[in-house]
PDB file of N, CA and C in Angstrom:
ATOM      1  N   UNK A   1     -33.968 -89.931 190.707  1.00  0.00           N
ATOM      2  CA  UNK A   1     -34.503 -91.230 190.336  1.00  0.00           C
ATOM      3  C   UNK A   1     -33.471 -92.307 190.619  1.00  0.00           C
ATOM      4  N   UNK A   2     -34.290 -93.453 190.946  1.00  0.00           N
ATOM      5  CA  UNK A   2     -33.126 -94.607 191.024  1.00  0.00           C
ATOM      6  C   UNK A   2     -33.156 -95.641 190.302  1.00  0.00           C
ATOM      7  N   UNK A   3     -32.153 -96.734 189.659  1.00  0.00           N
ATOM      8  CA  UNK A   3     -32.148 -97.646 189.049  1.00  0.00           C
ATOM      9  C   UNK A   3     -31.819 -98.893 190.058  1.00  0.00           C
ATOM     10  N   UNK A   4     -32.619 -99.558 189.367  1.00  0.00           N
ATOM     11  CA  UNK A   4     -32.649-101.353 190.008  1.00  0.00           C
ATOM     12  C   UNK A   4     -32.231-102.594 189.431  1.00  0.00           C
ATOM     13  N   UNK A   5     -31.429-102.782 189.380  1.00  0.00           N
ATOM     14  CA  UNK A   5     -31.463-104.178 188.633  1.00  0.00           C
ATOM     15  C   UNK A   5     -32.430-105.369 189.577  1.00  0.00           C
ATOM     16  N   UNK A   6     -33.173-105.716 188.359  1.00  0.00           N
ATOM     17  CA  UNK A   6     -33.951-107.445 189.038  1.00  0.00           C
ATOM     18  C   UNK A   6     -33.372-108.483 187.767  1.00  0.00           C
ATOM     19  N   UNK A   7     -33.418-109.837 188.845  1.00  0.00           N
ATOM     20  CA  UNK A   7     -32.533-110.410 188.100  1.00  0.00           C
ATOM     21  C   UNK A   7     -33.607-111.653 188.635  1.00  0.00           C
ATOM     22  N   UNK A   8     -33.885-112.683 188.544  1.00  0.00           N
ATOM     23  CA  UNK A   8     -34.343-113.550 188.613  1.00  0.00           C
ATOM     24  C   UNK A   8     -33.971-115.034 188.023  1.00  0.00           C
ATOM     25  N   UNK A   9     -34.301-116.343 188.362  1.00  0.00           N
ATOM     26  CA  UNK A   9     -34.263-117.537 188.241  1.00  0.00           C
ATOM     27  C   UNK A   9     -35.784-118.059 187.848  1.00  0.00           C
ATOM     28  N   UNK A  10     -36.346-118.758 187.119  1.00  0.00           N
ATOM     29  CA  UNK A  10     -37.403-119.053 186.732  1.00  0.00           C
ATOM     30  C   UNK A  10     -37.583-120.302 186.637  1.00  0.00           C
ATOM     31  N   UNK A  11     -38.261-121.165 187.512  1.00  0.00           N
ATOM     32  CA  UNK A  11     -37.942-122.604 187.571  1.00  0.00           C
ATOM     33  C   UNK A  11     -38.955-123.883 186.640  1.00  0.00           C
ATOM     34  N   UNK A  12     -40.275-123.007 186.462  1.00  0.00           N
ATOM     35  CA  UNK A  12     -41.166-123.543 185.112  1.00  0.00           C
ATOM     36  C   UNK A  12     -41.075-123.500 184.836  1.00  0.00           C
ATOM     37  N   UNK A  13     -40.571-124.087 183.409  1.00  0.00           N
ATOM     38  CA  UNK A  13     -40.257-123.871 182.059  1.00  0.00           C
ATOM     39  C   UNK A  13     -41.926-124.026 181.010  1.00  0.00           C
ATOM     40  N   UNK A  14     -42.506-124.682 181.801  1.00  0.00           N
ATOM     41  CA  UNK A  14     -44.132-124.652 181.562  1.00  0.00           C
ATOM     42  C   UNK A  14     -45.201-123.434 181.574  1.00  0.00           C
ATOM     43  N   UNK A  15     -44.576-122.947 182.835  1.00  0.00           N
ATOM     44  CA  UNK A  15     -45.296-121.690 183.303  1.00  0.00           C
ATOM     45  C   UNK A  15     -45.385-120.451 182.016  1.00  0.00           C
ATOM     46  N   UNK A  16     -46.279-119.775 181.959  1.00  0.00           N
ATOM     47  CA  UNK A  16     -46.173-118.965 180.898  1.00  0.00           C
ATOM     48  C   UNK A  16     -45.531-117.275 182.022  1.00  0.00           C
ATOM     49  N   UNK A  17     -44.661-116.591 181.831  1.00  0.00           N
ATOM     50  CA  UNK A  17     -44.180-115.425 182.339  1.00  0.00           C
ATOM     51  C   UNK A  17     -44.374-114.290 181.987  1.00  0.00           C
ATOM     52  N   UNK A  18     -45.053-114.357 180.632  1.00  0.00           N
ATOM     53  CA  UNK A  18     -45.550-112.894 180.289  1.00  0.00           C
ATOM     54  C   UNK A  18     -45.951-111.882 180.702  1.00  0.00           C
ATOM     55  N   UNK A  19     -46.338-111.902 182.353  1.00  0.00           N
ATOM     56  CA  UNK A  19     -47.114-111.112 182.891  1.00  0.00           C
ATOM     57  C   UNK A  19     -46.101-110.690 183.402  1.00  0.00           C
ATOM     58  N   UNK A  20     -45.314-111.260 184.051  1.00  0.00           N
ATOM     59  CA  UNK A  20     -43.933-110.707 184.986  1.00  0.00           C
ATOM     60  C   UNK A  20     -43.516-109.779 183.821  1.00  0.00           C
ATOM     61  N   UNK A  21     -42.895-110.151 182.421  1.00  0.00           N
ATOM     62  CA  UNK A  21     -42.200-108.969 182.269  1.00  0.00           C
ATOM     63  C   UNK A  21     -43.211-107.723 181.956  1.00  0.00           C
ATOM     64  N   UNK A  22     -44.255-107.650 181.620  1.00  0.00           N
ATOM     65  CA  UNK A  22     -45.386-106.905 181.311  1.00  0.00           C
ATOM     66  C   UNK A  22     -44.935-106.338 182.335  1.00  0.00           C
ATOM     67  N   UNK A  23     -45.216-106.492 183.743  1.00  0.00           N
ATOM     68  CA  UNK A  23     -44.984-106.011 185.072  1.00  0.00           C
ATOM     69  C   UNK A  23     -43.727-105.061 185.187  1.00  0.00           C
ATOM     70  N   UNK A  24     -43.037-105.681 184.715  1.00  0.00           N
ATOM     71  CA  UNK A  24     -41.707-104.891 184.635  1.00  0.00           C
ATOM     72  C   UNK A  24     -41.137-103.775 184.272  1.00  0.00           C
ATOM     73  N   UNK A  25     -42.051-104.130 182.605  1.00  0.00           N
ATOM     74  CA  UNK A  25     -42.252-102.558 181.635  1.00  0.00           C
ATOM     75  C   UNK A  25     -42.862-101.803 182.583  1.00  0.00           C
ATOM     76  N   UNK A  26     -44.263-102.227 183.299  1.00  0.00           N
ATOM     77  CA  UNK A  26     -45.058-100.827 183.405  1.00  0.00           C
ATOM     78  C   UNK A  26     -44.357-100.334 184.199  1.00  0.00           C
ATOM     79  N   UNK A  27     -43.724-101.089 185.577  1.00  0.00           N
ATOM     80  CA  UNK A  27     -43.059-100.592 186.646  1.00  0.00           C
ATOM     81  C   UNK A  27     -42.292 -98.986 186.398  1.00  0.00           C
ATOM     82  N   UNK A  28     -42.080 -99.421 185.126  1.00  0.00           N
ATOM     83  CA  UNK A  28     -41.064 -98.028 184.575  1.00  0.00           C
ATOM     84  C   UNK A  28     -40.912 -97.824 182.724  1.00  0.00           C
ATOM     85  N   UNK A  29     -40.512 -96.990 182.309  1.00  0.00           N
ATOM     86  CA  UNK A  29     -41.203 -96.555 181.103  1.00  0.00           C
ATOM     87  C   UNK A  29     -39.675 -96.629 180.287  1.00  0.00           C
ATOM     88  N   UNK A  30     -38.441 -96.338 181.850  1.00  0.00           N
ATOM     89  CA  UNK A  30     -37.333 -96.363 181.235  1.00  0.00           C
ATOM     90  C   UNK A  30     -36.639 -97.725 181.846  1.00  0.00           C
ATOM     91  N   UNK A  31     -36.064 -98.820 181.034  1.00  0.00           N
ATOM     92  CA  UNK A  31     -35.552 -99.930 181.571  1.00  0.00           C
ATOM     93  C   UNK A  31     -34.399-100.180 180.143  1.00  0.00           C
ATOM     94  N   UNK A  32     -33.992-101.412 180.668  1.00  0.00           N
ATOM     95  CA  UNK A  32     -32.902-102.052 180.144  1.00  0.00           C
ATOM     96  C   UNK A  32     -32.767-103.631 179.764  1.00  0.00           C
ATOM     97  N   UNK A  33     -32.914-104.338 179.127  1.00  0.00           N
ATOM     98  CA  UNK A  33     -32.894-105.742 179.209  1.00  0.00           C
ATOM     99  C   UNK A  33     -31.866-106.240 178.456  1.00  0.00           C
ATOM    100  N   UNK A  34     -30.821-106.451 178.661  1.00  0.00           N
ATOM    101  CA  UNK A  34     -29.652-107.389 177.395  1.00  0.00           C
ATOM    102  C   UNK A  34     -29.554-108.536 178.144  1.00  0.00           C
ATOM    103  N   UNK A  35     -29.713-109.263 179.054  1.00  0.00           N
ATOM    104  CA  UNK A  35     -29.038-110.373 179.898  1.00  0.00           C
ATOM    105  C   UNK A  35     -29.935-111.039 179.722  1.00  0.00           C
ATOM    106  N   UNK A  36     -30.127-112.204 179.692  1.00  0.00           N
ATOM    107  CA  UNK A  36     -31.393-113.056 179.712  1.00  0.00           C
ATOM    108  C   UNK A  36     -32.064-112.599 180.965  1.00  0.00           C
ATOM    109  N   UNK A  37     -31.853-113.208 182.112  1.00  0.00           N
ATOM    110  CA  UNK A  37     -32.867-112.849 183.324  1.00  0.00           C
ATOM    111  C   UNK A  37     -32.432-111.896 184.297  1.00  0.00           C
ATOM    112  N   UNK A  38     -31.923-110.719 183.362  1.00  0.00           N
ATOM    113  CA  UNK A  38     -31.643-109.511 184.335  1.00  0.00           C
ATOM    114  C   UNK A  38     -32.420-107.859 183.269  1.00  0.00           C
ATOM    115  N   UNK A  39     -32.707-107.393 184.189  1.00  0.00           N
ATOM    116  CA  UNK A  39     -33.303-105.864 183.832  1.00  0.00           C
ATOM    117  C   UNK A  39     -32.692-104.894 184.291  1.00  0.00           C
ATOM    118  N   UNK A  40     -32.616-103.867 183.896  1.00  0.00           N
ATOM    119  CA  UNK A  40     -32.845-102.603 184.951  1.00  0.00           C
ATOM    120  C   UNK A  40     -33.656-101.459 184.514  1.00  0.00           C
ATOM    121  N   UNK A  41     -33.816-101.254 184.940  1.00  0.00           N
ATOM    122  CA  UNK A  41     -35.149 -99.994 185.422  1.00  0.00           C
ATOM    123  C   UNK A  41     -34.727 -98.755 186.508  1.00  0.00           C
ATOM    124  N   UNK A  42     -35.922 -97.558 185.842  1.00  0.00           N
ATOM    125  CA  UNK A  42     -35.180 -96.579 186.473  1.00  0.00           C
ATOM    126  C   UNK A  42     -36.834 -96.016 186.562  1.00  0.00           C
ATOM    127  N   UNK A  43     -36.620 -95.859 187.878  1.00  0.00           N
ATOM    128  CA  UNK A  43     -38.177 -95.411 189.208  1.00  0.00           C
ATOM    129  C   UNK A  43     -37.949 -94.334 190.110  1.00  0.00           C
ATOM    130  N   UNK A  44     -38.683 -93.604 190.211  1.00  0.00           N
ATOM    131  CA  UNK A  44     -39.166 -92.338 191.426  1.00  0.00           C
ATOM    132  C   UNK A  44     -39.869 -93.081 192.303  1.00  0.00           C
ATOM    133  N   UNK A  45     -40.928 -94.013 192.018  1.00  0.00           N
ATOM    134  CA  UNK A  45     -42.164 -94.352 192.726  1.00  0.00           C
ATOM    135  C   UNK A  45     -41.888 -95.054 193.297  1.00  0.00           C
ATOM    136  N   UNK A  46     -40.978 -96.287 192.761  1.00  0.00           N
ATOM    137  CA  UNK A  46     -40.673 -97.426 193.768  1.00  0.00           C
ATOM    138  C   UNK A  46     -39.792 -98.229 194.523  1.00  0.00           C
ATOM    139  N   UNK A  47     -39.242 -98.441 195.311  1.00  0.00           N
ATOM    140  CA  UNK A  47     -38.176 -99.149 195.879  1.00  0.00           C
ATOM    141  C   UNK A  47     -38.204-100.484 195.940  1.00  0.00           C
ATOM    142  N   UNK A  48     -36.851-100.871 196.470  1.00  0.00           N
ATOM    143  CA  UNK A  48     -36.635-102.641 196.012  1.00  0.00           C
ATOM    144  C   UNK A  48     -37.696-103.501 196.362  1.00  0.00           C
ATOM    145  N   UNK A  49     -38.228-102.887 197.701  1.00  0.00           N
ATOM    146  CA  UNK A  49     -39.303-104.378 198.445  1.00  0.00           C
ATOM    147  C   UNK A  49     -40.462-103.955 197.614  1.00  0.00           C
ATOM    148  N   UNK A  50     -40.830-102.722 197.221  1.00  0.00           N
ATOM    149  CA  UNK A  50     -42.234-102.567 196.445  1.00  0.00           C
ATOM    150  C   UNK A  50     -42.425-103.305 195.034  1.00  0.00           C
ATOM    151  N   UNK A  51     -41.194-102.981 194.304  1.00  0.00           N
ATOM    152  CA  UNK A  51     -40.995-104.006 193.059  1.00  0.00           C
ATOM    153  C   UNK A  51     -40.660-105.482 192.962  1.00  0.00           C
ATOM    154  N   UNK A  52     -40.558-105.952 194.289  1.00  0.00           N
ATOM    155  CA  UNK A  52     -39.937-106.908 194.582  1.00  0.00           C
ATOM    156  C   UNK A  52     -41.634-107.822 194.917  1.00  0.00           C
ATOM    157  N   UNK A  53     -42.587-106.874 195.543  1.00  0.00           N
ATOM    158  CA  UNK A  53     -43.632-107.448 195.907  1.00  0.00           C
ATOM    159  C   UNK A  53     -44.655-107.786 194.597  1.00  0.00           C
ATOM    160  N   UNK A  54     -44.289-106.594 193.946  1.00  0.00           N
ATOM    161  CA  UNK A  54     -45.329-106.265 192.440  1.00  0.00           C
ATOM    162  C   UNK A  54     -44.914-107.760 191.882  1.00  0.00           C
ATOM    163  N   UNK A  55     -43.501-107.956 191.100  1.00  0.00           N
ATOM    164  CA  UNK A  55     -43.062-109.073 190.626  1.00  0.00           C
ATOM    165  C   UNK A  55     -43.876-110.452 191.485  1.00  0.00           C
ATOM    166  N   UNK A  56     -43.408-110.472 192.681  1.00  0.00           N
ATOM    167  CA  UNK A  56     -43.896-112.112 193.409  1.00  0.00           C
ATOM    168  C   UNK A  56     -45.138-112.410 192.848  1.00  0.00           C
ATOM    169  N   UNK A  57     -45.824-111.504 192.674  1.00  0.00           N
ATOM    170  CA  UNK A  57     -47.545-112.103 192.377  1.00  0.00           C
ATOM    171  C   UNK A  57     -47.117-112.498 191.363  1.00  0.00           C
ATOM    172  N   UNK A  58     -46.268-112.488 190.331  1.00  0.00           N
ATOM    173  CA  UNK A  58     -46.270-113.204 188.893  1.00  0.00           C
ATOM    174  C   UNK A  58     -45.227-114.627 188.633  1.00  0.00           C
ATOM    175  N   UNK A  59     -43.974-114.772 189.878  1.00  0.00           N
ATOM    176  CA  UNK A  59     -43.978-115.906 190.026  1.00  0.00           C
ATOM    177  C   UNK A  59     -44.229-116.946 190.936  1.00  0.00           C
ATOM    178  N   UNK A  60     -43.601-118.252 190.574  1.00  0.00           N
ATOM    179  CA  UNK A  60     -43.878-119.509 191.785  1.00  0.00           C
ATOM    180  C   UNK A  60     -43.219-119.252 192.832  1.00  0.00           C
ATOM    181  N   UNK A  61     -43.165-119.925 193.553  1.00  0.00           N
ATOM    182  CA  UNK A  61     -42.840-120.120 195.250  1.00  0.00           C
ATOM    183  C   UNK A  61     -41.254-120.473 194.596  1.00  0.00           C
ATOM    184  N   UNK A  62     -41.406-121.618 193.941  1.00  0.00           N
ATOM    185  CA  UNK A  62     -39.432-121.794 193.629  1.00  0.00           C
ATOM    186  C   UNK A  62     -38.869-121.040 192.457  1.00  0.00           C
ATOM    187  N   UNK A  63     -39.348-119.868 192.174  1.00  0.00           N
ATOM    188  CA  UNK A  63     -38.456-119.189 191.449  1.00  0.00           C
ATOM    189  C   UNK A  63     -37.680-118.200 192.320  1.00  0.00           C
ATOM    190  N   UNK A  64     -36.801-117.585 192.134  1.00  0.00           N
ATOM    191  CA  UNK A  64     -35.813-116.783 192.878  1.00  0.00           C
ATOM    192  C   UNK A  64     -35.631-115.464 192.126  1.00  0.00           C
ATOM    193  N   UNK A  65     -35.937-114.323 192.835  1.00  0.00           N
ATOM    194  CA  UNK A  65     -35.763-113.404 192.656  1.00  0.00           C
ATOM    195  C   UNK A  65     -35.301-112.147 193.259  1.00  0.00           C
ATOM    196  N   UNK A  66     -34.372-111.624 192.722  1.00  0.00           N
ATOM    197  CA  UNK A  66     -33.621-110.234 194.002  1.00  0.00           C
ATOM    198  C   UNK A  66     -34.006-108.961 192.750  1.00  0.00           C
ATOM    199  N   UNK A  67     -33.606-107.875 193.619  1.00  0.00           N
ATOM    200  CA  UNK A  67     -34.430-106.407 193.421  1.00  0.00           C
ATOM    201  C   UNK A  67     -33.130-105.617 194.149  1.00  0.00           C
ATOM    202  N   UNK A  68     -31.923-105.338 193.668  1.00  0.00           N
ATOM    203  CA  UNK A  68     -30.871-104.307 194.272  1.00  0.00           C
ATOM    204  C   UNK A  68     -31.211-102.858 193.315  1.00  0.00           C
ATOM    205  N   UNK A  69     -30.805-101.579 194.489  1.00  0.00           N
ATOM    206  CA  UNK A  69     -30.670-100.463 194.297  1.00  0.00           C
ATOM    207  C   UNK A  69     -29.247-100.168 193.134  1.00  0.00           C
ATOM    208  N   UNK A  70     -29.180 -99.775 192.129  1.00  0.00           N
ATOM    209  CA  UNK A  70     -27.991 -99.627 191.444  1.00  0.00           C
ATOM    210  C   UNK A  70     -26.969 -98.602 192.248  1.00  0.00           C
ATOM    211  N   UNK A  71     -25.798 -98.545 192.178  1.00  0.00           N
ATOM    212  CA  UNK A  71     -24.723 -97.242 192.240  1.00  0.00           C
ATOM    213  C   UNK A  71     -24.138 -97.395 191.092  1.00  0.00           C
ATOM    214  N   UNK A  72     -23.245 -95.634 191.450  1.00  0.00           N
ATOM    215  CA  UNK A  72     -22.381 -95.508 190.743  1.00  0.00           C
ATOM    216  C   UNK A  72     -21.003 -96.630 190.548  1.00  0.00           C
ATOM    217  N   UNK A  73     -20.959 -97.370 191.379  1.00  0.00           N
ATOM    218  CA  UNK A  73     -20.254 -98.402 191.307  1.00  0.00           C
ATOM    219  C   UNK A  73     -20.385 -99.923 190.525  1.00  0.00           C
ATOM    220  N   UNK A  74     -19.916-100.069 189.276  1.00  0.00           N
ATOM    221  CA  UNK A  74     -20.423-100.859 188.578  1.00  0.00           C
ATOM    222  C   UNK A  74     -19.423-101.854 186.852  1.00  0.00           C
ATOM    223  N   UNK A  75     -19.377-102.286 187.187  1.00  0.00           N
ATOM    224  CA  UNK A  75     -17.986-103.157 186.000  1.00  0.00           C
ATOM    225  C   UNK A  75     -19.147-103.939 185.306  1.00  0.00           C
ATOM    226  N   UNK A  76     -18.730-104.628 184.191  1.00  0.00           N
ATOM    227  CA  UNK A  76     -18.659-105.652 183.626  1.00  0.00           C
ATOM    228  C   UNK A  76     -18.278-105.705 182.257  1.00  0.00           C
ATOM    229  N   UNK A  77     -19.093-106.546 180.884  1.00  0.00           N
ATOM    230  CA  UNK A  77     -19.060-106.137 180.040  1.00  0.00           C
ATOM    231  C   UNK A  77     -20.283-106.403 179.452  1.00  0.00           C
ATOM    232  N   UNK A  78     -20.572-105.624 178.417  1.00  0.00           N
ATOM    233  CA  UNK A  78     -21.819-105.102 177.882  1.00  0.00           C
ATOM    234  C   UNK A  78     -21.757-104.588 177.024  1.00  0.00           C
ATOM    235  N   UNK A  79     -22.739-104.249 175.677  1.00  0.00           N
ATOM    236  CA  UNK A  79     -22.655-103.205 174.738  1.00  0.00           C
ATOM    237  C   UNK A  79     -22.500-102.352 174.975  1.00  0.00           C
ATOM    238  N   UNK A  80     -22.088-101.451 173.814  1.00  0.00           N
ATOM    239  CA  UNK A  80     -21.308 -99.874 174.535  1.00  0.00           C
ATOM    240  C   UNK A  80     -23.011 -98.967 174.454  1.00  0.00           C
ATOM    241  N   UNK A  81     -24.108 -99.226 174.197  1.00  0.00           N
ATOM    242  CA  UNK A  81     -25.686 -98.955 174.782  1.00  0.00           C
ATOM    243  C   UNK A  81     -25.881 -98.801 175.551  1.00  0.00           C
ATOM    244  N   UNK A  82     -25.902-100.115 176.464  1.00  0.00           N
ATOM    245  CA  UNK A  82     -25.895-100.658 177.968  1.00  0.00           C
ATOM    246  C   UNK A  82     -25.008 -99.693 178.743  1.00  0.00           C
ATOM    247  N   UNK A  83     -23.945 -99.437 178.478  1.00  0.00           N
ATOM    248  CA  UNK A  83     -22.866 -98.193 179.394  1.00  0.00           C
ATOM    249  C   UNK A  83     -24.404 -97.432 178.868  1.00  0.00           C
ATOM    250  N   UNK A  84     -23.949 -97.116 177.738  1.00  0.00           N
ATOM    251  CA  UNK A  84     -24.168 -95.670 177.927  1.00  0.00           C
ATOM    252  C   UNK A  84     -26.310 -95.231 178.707  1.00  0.00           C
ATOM    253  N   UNK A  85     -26.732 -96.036 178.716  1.00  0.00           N
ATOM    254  CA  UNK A  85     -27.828 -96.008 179.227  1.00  0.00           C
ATOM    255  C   UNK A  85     -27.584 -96.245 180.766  1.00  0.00           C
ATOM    256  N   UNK A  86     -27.007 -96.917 181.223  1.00  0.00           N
ATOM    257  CA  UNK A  86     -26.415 -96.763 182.971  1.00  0.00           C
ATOM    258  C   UNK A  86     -25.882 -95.328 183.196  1.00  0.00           C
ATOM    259  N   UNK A  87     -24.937 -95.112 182.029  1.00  0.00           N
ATOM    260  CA  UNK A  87     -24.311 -93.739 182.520  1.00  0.00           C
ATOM    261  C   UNK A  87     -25.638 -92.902 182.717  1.00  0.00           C
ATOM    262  N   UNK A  88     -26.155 -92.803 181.382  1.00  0.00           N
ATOM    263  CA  UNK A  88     -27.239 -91.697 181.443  1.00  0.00           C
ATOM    264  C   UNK A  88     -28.285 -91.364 183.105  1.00  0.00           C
ATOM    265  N   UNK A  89     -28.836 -93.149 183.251  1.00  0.00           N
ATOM    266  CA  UNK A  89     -30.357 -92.843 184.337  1.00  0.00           C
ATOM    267  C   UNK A  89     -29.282 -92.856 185.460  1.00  0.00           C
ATOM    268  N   UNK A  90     -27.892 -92.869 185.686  1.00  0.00           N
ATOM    269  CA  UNK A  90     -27.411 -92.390 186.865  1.00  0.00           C
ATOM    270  C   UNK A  90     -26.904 -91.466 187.050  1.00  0.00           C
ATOM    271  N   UNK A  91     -26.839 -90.443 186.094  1.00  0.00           N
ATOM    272  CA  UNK A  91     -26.578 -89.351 186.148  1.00  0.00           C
ATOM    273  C   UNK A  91     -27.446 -88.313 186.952  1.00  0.00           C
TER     274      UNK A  91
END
């Protein structure tokens, strides 16, 4: 299985987004959310451009959104959760 981080920019503040993250959950059953506009998710079924396409139908033309493959290669800081749930779906 692979993990994805999507991370997005959301430029309506009007727009209602509920559906995008709805979208997000179903995409995968196992995910991650601590960042404001970042996820990750962990998929068999789908790859970056497929989740990348699912998402577009839910925003505007000027919102911005990327869809990277995770590695084992990875820093920052985060709750010690967050590790440990990266460690886990990349294992």
């Amino acid at each position: 299985m692979a993990v994805y981080l999507i991370s997005y920019n959301l430029d309506n503040s009007n727009q209602n987004y509920d559906k995008l993250y709805k979208h997000i959950k179903e995409i995968s059953s196992s995910w991650w959310h601590h960042l404001d506009s970042t996820w990750l998710i962990q998929t068999h079924i789908y790859n970056a451009s497929q989740i990348a396409n699912i998402l577009k139908r839910e925003i505007n033309d000027n919102d911005d959104l990327l869809v990277i493959k995770v590695d084992k290669d990875y820093s920052g800081w985060l709750p010690k959760e967050a590790w440990q749930w990266i460690e886990h779906m990349l294992s």
